[in-house]
Protein backbone atom coordinates (compact mmCIF):
# COMPACT_ATOMS: atom_id res chain seq x y z
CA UNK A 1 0.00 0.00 0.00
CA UNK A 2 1.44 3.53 -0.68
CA UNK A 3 2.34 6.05 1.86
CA UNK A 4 0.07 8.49 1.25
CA UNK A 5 -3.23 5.97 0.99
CA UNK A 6 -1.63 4.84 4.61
CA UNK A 7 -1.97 8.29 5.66
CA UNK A 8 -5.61 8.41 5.03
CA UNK A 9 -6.64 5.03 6.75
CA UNK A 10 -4.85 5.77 9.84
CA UNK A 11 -6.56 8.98 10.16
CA UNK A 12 -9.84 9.09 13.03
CA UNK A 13 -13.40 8.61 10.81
CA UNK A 14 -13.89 12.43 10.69
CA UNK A 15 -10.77 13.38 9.27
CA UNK A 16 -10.71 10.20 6.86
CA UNK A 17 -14.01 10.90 5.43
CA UNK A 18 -12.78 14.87 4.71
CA UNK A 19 -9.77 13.50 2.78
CA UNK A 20 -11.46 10.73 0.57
CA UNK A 21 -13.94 14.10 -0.15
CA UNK A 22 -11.30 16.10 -0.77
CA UNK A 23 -9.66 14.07 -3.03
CA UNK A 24 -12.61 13.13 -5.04
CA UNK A 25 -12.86 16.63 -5.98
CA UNK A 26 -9.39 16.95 -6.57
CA UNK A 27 -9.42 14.01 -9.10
CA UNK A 28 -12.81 14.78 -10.33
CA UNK A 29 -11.56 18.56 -11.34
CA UNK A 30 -7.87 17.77 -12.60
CA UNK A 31 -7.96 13.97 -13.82
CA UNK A 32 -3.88 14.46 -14.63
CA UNK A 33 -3.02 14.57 -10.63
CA UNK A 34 -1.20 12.01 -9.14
CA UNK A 35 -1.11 11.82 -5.25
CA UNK A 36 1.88 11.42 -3.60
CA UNK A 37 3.26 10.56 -0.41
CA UNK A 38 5.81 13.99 0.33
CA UNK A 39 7.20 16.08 3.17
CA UNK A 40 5.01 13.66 5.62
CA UNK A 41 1.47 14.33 3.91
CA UNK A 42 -0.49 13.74 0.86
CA UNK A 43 0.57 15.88 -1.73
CA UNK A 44 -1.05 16.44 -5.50
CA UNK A 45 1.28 16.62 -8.20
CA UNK A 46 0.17 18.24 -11.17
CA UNK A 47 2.66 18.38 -14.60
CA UNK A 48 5.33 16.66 -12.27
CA UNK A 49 4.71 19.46 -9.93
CA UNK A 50 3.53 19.89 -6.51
CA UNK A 51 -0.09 21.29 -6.73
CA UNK A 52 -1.72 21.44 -2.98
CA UNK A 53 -1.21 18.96 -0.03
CA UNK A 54 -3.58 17.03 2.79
CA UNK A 55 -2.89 17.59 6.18
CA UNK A 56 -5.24 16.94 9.13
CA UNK A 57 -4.32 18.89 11.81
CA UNK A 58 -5.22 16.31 15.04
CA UNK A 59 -3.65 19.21 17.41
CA UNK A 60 -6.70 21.81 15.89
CA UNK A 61 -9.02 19.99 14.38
CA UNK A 62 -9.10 20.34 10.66
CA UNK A 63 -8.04 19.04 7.24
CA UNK A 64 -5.79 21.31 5.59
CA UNK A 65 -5.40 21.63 1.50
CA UNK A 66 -2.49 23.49 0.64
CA UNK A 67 -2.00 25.35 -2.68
CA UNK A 68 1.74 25.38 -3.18
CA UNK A 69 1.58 28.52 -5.51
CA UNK A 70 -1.12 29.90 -2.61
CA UNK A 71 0.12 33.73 -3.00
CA UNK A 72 -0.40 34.07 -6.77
CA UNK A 73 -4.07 32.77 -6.43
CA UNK A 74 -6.54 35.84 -6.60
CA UNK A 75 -9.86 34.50 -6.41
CA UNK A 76 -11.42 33.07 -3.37
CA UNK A 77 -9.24 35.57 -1.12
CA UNK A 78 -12.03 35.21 1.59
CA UNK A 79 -11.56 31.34 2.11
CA UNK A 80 -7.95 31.13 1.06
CA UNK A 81 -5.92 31.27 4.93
CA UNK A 82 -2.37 32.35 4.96
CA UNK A 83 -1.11 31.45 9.05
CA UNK A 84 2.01 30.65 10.24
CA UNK A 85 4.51 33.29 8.30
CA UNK A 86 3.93 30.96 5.33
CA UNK A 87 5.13 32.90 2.58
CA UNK A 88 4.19 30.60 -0.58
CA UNK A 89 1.00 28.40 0.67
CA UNK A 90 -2.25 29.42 1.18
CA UNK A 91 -4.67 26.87 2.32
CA UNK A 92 -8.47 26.06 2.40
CA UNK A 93 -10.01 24.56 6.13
CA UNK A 94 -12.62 22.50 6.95
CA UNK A 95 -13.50 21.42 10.26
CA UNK A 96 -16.01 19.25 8.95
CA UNK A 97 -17.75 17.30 6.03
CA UNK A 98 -20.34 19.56 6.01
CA UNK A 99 -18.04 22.60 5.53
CA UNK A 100 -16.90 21.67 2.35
CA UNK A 101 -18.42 23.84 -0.15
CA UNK A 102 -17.72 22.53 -3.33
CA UNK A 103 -17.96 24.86 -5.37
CA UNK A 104 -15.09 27.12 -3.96
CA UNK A 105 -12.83 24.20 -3.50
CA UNK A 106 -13.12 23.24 -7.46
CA UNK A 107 -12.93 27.26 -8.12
CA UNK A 108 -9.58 27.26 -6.59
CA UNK A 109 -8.38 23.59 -7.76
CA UNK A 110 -9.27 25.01 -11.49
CA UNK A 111 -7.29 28.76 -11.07
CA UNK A 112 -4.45 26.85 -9.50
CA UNK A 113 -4.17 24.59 -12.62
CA UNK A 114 -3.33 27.91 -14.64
CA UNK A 115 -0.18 28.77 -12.72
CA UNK A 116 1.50 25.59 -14.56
């Protein structure tokens, strides 16, 4: 089994279900990703590149997809979170299933796409 699908069974039922949602969009939206297992998380690779990353955050309670080119993404601003002094990703945040509005997560998978 691959890292990154190990990643996603270990995780608690709430998180778990948020990342098999997650990546059905993902893969849905951009057929050409491939998910990899990187830097400890999940991490969409799009043209050979890294595209946005799964992390569930046990310590606060969300799932975490980061846009590697986060900063030159200008739609979306209100939903997009920059924390941490990140200076390059810019993340959406769900807290829950029900959160996920997917609409603005396939609005930002699709102008992401265009920076490659």
């Amino acid at each position: 089994m691959k890292p990154a699908d190990l990643y996603i069974l270990n995780q608690p039922e709430n998180y778990r279900n948020i990342l098999f949602h997650i990546i059905a969009v993902v893969q849905n939206t951009i057929p050409e990703t491939t998910l990899e297992y990187k830097w400890t998380v999940p991490y969409f690779y799009y043209k050979k590149k890294p595209l946005c990353y799964l992390n569930a955050s046990h310590k606060h309670g969300f799932v975490d997809v980061g846009f590697a080119k986060g900063f030159q993404l200008k739609s979306n601003l209100d939903y997009l979170i920059a924390d941490n002094g990140r200076n390059t990703v810019k993340s959406l945040r769900y807290f829950s299933l029900e959160q996920i509005d997917n609409s603005i997560l396939i609005s930002v998978l699709e102008e992401a796409k265009t920076l490659y």
